[in-house]
C-alpha atoms as a PDB file:
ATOM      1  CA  UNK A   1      90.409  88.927 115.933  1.00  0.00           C
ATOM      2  CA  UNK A   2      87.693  88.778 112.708  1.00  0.00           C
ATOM      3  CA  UNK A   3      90.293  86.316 111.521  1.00  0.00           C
ATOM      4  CA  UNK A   4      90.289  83.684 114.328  1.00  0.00           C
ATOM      5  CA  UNK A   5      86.324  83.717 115.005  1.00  0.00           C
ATOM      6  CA  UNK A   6      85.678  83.231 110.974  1.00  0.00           C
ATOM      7  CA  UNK A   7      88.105  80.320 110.664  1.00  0.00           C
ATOM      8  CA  UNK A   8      86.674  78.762 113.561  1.00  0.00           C
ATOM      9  CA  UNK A   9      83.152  78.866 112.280  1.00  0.00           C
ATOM     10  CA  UNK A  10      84.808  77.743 108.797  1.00  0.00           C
ATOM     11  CA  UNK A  11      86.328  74.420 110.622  1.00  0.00           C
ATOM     12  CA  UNK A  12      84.388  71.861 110.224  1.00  0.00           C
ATOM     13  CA  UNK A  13      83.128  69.357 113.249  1.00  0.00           C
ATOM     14  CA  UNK A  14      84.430  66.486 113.867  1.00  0.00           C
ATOM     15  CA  UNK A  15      84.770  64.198 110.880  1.00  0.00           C
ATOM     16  CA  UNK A  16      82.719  60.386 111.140  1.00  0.00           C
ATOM     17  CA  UNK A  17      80.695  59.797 113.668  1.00  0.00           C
ATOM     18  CA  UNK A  18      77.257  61.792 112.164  1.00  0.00           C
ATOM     19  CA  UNK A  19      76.064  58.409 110.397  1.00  0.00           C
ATOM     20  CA  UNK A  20      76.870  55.787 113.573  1.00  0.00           C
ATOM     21  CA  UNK A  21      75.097  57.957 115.469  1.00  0.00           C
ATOM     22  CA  UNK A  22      71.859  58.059 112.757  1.00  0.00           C
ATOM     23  CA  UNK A  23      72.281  54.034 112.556  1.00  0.00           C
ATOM     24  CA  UNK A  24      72.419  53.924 116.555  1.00  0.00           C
ATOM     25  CA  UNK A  25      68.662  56.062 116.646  1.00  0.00           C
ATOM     26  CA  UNK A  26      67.402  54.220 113.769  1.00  0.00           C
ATOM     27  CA  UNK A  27      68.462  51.152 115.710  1.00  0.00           C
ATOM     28  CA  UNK A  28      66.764  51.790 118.557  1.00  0.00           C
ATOM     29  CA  UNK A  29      63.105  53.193 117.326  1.00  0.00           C
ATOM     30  CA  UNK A  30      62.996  49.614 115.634  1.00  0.00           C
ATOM     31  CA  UNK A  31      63.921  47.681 118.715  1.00  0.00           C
ATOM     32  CA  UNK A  32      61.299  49.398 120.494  1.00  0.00           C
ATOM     33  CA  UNK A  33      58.556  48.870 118.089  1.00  0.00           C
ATOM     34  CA  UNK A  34      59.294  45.497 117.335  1.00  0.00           C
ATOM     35  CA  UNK A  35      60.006  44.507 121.574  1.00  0.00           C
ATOM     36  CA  UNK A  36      56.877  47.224 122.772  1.00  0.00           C
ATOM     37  CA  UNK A  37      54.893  48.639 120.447  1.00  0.00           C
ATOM     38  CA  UNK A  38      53.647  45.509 118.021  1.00  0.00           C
ATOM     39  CA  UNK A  39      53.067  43.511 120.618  1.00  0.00           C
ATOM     40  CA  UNK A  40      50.798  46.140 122.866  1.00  0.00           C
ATOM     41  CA  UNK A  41      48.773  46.638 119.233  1.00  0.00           C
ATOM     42  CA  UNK A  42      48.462  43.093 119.163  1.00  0.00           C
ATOM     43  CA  UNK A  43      47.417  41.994 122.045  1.00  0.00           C
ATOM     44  CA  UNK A  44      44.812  45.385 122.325  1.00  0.00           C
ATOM     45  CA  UNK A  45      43.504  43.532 118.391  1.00  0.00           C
ATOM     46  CA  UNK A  46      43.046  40.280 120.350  1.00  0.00           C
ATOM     47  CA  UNK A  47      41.153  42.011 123.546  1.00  0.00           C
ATOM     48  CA  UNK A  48      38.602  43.620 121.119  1.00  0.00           C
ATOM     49  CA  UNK A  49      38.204  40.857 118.949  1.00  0.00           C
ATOM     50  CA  UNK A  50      37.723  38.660 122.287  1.00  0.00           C
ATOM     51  CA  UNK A  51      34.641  41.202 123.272  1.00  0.00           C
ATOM     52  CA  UNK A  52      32.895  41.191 120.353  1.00  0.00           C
ATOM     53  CA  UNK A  53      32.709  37.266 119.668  1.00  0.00           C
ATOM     54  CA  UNK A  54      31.355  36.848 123.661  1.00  0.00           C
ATOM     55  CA  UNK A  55      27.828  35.717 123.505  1.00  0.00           C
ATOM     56  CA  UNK A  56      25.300  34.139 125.721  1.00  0.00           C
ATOM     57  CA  UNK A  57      25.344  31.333 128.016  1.00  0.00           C
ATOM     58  CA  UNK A  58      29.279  31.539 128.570  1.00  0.00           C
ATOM     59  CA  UNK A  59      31.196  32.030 131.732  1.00  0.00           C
ATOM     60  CA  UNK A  60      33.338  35.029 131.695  1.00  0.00           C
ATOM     61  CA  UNK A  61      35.538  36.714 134.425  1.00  0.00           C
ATOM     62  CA  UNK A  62      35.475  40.900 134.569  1.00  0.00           C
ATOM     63  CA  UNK A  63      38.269  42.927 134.927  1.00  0.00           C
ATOM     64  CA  UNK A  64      37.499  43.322 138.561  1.00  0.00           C
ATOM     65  CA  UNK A  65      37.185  40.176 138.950  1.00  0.00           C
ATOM     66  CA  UNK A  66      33.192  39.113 139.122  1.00  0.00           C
ATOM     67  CA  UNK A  67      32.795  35.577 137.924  1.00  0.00           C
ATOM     68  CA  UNK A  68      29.357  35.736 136.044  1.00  0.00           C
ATOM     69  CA  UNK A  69      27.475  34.415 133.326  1.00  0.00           C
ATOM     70  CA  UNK A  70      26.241  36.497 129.992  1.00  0.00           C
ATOM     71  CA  UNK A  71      22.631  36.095 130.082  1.00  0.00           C
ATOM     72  CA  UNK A  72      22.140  39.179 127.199  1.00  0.00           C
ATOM     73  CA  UNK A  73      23.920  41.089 124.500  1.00  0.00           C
ATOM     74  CA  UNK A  74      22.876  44.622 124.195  1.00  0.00           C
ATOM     75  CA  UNK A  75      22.953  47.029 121.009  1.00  0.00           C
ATOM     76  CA  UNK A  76      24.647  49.603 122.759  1.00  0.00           C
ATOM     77  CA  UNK A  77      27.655  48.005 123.483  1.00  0.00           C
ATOM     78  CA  UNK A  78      26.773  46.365 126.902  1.00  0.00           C
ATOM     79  CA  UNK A  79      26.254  42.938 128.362  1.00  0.00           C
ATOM     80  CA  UNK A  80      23.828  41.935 131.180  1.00  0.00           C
ATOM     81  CA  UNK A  81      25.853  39.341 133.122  1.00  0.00           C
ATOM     82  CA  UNK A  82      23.905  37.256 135.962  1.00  0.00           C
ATOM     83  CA  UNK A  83      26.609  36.874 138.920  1.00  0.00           C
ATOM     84  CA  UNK A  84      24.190  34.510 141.249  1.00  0.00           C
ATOM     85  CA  UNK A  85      20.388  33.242 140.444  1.00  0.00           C
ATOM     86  CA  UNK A  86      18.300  36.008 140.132  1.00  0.00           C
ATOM     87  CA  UNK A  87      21.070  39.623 140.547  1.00  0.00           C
ATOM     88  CA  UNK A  88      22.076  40.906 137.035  1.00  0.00           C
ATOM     89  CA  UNK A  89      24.692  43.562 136.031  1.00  0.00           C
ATOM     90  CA  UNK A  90      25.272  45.366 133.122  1.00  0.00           C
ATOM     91  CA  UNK A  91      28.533  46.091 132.449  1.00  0.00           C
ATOM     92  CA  UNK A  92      30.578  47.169 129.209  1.00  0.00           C
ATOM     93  CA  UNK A  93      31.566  45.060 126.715  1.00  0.00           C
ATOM     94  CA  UNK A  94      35.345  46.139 126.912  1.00  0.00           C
ATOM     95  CA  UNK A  95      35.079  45.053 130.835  1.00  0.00           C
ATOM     96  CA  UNK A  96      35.365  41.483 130.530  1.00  0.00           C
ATOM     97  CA  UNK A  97      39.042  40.259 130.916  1.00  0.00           C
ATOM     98  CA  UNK A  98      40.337  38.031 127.894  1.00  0.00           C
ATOM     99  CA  UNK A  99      43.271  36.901 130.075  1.00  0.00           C
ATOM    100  CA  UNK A 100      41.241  36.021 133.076  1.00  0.00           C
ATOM    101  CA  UNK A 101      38.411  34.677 131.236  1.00  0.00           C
ATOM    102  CA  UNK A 102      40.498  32.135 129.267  1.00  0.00           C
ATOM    103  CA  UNK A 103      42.253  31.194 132.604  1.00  0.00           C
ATOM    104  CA  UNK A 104      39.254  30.500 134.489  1.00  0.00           C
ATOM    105  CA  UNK A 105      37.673  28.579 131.441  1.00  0.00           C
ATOM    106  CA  UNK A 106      41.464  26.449 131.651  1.00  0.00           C
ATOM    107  CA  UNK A 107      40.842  26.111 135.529  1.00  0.00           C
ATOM    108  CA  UNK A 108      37.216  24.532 134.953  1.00  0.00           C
ATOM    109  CA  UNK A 109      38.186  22.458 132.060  1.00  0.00           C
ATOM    110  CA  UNK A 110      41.516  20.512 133.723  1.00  0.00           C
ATOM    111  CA  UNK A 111      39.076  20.167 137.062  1.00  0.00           C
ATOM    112  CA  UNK A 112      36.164  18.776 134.634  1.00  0.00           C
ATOM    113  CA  UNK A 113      38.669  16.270 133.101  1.00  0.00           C
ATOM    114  CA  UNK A 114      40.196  14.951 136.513  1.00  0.00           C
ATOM    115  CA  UNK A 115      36.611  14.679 137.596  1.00  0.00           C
ATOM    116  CA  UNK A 116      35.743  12.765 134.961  1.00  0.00           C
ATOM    117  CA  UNK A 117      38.411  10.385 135.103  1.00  0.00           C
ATOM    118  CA  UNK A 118      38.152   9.614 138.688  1.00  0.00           C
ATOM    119  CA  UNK A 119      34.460   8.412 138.451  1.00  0.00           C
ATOM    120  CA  UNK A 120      34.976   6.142 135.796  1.00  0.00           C
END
């Protein structure tokens, strides 16, 4: 009986297979960082970068959606937007929406441009 258990923990596994299976894993890890994780990093580099070059005067849109206009930069991190003459917010910094903001800012621009070429 001693016989039979040591020469089956003495056989080997299964020959091949161990470095396919390495490639496959390795494979994988950089599909998913190349297809999910670079481009999450990279578009989370462009949101921050967006917030900090904001500055007064412009029209931005918030993540919940409140159209407004920056009327002051704080030290702390904040922004004091003016939604309609006279009511302020302060909201964070990281709150305005670079996606939304640069769609609205599209929006206004082609309607600017149509309405400048129909009353010429």
């Amino acid at each position: 009986m001693s016989v039979n258990l040591l020469s089956i923990f003495l056989q080997g596994g299964p020959a091949g297979g161990g470095m396919i299976q390495l490639f496959i894993m390795v494979g994988m890890f950089v599909v998913m960082y190349f297809f999910m994780i670079r481009p999450q990093a990279k578009k989370a580099k462009e949101q921050k970068k967006f917030g900090e070059t904001i500055s007064v005067g412009e029209r931005i849109v918030t993540t919940a959606g409140i159209h407004a206009t920056i009327n002051r930069v704080n030290e702390d991190g904040t922004i004091q937007i003016e939604v309609s003459r006279g009511n302020f917010m302060t909201v964070e910094r990281s709150a305005v929406s670079m996606e939304m903001t640069q769609a609205y800012r599209k929006k206004t621009e082609g309607a600017q441009t149509v309405a400048a070429t129909t009353t010429k």
